[in-house]
C-alpha atoms as a PDB file:
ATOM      1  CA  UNK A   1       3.911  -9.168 -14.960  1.00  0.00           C
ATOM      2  CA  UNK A   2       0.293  -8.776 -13.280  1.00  0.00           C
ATOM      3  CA  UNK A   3      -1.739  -5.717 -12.983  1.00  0.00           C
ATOM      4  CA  UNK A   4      -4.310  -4.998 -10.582  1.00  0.00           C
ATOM      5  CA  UNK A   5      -6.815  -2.076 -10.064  1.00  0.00           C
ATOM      6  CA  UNK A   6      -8.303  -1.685  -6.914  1.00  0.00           C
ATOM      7  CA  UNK A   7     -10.660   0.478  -5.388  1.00  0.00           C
ATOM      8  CA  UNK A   8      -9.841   1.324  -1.803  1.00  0.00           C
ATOM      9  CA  UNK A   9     -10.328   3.936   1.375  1.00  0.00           C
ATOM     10  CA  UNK A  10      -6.706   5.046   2.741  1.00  0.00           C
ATOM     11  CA  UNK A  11      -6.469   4.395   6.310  1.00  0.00           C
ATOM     12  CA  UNK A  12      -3.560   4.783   7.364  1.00  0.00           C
ATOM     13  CA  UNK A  13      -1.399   8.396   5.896  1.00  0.00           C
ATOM     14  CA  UNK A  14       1.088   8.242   3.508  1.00  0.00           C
ATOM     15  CA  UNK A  15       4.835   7.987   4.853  1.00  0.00           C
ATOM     16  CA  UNK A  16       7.631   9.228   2.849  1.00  0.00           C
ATOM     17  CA  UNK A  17      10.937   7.103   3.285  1.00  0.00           C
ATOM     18  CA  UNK A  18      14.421   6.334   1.703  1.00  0.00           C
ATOM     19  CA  UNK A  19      16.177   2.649   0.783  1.00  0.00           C
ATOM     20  CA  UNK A  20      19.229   2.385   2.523  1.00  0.00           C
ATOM     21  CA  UNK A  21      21.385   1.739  -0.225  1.00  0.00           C
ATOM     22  CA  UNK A  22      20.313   4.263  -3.199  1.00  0.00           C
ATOM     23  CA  UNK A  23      17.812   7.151  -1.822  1.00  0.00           C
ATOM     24  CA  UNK A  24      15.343   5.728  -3.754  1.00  0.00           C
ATOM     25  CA  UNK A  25      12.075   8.038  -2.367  1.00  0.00           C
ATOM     26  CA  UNK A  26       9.079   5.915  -1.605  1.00  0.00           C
ATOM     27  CA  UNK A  27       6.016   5.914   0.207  1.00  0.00           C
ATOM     28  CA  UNK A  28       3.575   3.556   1.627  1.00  0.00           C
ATOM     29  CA  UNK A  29       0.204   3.495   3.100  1.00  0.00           C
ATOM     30  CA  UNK A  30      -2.534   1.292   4.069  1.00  0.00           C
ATOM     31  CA  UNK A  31      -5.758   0.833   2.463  1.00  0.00           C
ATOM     32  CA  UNK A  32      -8.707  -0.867   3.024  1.00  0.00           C
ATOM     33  CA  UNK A  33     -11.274  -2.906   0.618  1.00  0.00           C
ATOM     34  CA  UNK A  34     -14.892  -4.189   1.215  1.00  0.00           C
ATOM     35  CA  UNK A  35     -15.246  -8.152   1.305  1.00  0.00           C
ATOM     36  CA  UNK A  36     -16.391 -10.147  -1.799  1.00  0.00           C
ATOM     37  CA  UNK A  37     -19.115 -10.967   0.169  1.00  0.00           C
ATOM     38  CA  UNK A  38     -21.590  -8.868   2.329  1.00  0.00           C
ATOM     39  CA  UNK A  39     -20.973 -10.325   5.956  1.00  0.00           C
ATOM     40  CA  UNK A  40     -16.926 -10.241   5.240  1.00  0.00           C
ATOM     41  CA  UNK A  41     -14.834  -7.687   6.858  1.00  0.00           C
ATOM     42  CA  UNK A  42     -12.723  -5.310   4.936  1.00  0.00           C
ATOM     43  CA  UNK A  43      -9.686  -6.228   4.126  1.00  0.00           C
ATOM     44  CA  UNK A  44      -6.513  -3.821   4.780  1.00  0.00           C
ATOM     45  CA  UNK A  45      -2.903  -3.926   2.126  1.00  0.00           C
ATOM     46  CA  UNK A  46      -0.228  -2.268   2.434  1.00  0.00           C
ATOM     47  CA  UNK A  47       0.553  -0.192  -0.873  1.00  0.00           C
ATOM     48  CA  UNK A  48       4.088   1.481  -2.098  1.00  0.00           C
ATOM     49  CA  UNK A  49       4.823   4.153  -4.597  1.00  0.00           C
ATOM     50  CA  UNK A  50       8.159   3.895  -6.049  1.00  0.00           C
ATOM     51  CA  UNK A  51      10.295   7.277  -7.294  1.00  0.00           C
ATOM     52  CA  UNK A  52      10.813  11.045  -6.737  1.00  0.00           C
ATOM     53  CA  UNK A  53       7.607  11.845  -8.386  1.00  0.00           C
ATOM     54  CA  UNK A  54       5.177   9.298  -7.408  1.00  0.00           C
ATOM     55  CA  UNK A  55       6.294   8.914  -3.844  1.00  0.00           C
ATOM     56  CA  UNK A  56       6.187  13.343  -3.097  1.00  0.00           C
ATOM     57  CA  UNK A  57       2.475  13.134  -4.971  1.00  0.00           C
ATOM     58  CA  UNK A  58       1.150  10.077  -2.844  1.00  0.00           C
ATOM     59  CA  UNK A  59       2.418  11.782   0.570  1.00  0.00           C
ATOM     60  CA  UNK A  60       1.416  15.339  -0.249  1.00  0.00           C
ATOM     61  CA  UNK A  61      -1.832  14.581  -2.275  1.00  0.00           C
ATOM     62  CA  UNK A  62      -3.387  12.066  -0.219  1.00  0.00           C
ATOM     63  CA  UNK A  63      -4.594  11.066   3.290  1.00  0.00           C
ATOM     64  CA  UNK A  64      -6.672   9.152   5.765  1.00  0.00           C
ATOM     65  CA  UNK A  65      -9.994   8.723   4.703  1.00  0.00           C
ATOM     66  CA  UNK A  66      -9.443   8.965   0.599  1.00  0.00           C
ATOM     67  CA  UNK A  67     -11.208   7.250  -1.088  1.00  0.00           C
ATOM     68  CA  UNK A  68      -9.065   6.074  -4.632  1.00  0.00           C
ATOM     69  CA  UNK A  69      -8.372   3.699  -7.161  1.00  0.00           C
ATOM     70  CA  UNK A  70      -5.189   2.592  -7.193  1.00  0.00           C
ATOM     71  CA  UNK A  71      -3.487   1.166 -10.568  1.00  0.00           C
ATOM     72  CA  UNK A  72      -0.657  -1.422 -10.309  1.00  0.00           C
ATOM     73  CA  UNK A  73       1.135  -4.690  -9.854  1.00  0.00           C
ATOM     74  CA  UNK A  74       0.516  -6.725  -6.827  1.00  0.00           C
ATOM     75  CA  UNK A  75       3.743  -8.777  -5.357  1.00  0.00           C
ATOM     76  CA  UNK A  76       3.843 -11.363  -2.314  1.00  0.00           C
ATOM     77  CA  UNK A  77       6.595 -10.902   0.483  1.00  0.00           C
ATOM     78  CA  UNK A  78       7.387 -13.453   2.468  1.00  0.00           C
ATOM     79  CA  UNK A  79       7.947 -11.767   6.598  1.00  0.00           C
ATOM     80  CA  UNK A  80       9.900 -13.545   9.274  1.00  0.00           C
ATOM     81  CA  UNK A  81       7.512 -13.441  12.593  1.00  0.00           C
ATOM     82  CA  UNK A  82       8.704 -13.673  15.926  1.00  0.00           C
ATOM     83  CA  UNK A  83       6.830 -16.621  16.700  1.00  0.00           C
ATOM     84  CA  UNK A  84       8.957 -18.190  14.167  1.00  0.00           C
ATOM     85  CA  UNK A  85       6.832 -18.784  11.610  1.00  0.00           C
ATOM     86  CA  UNK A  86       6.786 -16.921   7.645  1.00  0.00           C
ATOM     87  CA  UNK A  87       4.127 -14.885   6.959  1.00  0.00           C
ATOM     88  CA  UNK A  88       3.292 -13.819   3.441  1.00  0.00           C
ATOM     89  CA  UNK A  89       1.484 -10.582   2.866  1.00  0.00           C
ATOM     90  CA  UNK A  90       0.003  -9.019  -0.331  1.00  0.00           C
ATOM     91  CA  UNK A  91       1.819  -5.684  -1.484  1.00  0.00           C
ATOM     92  CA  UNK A  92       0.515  -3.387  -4.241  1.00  0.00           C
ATOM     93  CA  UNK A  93       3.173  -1.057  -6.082  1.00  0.00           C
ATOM     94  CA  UNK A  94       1.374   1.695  -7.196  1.00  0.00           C
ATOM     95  CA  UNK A  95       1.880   3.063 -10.913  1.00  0.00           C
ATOM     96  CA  UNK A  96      -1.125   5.452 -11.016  1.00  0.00           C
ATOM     97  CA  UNK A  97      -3.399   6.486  -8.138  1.00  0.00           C
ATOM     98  CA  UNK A  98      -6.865   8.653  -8.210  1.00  0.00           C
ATOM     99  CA  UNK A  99      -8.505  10.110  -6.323  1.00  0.00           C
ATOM    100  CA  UNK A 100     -12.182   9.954  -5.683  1.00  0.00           C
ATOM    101  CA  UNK A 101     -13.056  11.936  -2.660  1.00  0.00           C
ATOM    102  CA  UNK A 102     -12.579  12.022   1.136  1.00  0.00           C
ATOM    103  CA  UNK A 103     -14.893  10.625   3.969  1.00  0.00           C
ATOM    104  CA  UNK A 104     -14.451  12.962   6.710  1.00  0.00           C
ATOM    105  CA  UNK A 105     -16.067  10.281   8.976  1.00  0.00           C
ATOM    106  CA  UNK A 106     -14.228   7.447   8.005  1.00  0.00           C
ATOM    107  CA  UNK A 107     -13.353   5.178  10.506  1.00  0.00           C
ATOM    108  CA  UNK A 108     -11.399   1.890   9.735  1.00  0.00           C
ATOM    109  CA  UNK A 109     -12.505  -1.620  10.395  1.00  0.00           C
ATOM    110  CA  UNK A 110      -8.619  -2.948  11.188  1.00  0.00           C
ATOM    111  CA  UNK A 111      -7.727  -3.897  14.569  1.00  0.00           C
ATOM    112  CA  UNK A 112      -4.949  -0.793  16.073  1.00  0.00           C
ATOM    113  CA  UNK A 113      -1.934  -3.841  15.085  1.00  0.00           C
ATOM    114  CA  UNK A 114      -2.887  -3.422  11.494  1.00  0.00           C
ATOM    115  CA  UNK A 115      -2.441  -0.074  10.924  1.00  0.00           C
ATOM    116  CA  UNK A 116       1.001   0.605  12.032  1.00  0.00           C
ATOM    117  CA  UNK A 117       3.895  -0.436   9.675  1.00  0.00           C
ATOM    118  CA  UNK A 118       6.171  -2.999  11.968  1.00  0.00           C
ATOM    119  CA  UNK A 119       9.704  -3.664  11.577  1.00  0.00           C
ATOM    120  CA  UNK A 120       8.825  -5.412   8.106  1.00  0.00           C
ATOM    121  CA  UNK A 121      11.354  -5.518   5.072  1.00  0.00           C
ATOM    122  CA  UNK A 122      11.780  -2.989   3.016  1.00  0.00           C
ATOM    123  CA  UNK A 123       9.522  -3.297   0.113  1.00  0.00           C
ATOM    124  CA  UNK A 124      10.254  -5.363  -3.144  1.00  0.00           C
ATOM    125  CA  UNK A 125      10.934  -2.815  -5.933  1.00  0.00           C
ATOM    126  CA  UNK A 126       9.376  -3.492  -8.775  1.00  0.00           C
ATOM    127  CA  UNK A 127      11.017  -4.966 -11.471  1.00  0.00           C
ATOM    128  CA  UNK A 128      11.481  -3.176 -15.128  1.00  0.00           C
ATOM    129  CA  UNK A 129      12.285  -4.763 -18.286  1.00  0.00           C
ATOM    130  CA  UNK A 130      13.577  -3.657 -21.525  1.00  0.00           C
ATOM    131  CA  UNK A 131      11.962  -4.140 -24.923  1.00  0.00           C
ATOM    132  CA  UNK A 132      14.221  -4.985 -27.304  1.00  0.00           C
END
């Protein structure tokens, strides 16, 4: 399994949702990074908390404009565009998030398409294995 840690500004709020098939609570949000390099844009990913407790502390806690650091595993989906190509996109799954405090006059560098979640899969829960 990987784990990532990743410093980020929310820009996009939190939305609370169900899986279809088990009620499984979880939220997701987008956040945005700075560029390894100076002249690079941000870049925006799309981040999921899994479970009762995680997902109700992500959407109540936390909001456009936090800035956080975000513990977890980061998993590649593969999405079916309508131009008929795949598309694979980057997905953390939170595990711990902090908080580290709020820009009030934060405004994202994404282009209006990239903020909005479109009618993309429902996210890859992350696997858990048993020691033995």
């Amino acid at each position: 399994m990987n784990s990532c840690i990743l410093m980020a500004q929310i820009i996009q709020d939190p939305e609370l949702r169900y899986t279809s098939e088990n009620q499984i609570p979880l939220t997701q949000m987008l956040v945005q990074f700075a560029g390894l390099k100076a002249e690079e844009s941000p870049s925006t990913l799309k981040v999921v908390g899994w479970g009762e407790y995680l997902a109700n502390e992500i959407k109540t806690n936390y909001s456009t404009g936090d800035r956080v650091v975000i513990e977890g595993s980061l998993r590649m989906n593969v999405i079916e565009r309508p131009e008929g190509f795949k598309e694979k996109r980057a997905e953390l799954n939170v595990s711990r998030i902090h908080k580290l405090g709020t820009d009030d006059h934060f405004e994202p560098h994404v282009m209006a398409s990239d903020r909005t979640f479109q009618h993309t899969p429902e996210p890859s829960r992350p696997q858990t294995h048993d020691k033995v």
